[in-house]
C-alpha atoms as a PDB file:
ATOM      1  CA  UNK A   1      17.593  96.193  92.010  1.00  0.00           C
ATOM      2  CA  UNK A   2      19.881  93.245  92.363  1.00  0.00           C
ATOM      3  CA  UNK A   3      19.425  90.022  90.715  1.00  0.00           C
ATOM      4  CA  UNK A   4      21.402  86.975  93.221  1.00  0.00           C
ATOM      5  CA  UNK A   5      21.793  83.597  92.167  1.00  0.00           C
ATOM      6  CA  UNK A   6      21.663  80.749  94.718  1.00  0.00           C
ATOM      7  CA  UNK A   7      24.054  78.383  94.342  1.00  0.00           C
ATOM      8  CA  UNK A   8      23.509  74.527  96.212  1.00  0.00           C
ATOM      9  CA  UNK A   9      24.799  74.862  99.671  1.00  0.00           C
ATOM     10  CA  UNK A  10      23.069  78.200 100.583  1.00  0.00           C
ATOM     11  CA  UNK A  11      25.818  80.373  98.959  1.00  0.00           C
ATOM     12  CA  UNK A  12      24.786  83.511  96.841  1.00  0.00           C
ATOM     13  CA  UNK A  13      25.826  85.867  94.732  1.00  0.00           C
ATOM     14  CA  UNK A  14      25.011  89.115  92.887  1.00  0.00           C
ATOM     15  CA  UNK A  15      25.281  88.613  89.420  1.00  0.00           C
ATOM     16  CA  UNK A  16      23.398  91.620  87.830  1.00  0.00           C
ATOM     17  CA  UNK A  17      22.725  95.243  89.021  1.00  0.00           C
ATOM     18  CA  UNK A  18      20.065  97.644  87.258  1.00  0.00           C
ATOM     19  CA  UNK A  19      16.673  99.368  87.265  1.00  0.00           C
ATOM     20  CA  UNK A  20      13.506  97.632  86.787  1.00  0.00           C
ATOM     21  CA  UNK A  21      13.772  97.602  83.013  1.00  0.00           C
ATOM     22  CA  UNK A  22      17.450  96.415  83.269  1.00  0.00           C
ATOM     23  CA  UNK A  23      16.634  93.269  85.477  1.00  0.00           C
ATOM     24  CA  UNK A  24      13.406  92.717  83.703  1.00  0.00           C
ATOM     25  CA  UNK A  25      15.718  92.401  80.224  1.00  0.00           C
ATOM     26  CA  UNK A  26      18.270  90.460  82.107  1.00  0.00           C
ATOM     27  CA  UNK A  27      16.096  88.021  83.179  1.00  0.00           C
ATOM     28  CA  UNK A  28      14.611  87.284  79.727  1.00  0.00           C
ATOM     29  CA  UNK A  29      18.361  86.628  78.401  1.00  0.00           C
ATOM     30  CA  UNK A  30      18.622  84.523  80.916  1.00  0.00           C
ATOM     31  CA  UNK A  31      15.382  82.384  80.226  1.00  0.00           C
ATOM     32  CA  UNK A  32      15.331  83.232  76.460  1.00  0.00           C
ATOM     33  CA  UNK A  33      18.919  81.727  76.152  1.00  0.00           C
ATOM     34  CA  UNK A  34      18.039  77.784  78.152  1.00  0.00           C
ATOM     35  CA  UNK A  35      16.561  76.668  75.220  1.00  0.00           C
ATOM     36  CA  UNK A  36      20.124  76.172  73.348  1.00  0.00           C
ATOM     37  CA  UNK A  37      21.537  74.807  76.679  1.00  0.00           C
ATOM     38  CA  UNK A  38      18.446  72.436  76.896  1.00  0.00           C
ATOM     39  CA  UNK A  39      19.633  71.123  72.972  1.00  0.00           C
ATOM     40  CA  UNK A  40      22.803  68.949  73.253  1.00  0.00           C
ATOM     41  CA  UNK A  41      24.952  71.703  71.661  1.00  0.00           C
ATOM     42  CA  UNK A  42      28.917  71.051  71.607  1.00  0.00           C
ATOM     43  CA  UNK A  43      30.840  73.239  73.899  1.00  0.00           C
ATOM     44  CA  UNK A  44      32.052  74.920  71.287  1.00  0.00           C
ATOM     45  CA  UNK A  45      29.351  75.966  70.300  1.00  0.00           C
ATOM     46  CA  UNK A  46      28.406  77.723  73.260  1.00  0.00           C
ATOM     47  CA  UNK A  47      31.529  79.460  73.501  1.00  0.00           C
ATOM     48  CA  UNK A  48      30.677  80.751  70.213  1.00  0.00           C
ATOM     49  CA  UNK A  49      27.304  81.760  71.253  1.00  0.00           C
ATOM     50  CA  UNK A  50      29.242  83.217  73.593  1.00  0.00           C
ATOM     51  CA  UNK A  51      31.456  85.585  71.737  1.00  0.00           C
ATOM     52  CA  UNK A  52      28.359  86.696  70.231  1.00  0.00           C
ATOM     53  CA  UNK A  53      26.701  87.903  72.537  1.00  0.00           C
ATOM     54  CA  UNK A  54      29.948  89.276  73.717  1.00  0.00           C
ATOM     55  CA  UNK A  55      29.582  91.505  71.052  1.00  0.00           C
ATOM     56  CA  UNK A  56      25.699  92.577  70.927  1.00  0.00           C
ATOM     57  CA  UNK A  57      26.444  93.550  75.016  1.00  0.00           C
ATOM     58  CA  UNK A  58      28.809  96.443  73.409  1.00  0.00           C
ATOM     59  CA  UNK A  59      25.300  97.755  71.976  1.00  0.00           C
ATOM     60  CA  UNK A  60      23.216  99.407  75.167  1.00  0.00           C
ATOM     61  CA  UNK A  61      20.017  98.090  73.853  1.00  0.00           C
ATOM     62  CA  UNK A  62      21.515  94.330  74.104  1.00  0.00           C
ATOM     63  CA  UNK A  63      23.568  94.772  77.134  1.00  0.00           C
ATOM     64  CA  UNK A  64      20.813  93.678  79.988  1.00  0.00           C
ATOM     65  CA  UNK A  65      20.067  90.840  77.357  1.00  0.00           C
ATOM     66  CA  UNK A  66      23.258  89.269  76.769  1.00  0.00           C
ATOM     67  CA  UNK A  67      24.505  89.297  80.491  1.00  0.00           C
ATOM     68  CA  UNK A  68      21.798  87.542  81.461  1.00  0.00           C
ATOM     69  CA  UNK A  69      22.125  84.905  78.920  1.00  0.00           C
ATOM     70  CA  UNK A  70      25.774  84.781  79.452  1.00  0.00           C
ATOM     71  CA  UNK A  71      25.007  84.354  83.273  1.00  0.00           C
ATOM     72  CA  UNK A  72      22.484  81.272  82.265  1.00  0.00           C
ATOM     73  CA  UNK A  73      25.825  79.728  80.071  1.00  0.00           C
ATOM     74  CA  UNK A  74      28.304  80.717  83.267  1.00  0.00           C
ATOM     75  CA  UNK A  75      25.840  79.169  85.663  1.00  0.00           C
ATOM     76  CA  UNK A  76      23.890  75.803  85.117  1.00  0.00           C
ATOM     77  CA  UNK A  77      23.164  75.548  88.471  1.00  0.00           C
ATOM     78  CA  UNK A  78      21.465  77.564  91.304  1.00  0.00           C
ATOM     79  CA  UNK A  79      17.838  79.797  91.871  1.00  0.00           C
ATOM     80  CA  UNK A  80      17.621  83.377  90.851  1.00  0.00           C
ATOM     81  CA  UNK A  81      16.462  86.005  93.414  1.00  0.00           C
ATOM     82  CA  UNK A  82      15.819  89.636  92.836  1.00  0.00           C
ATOM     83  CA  UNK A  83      15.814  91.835  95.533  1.00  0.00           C
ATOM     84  CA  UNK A  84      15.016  96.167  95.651  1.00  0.00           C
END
């Protein structure tokens, strides 16, 4: 399964690969992690969120997790997609 995001304009990417589970844990970093962007949190911040998660992606049971919620803090704009 593929996860793409739309980006305004009509352009899209892939930004996540993986079985059901994978995307299924991808997409709740992704969700899970809007409610710090939806705070006004410094940028820094955020880049230390970052490096955190960073770190918990090293651990398989995190790694679906933390892409997606690094993918949310990459990308404030555009419309998720997944596709089989």
């Amino acid at each position: 399964m593929k996860v793409l995001l739309t980006l305004p304009g009509g352009f899209s990417k892939t930004i996540f690969e993986g079985d059901k589970d994978e995307v299924k844990n991808f997409l709740k970093g992704y969700q899970e992690i809007v409610g710090l962007m939806n705070n006004e949190v410094s940028t820094l911040a955020v880049e230390v969120v970052k490096e955190v998660i960073q770190k918990m992606i090293m651990l398989p049971h995190y790694r679906a997790w933390g892409q997606g919620a690094i993918s949310k803090l990459e990308n404030t704009q555009g419309k998720l997609e997944v596709v089989e």
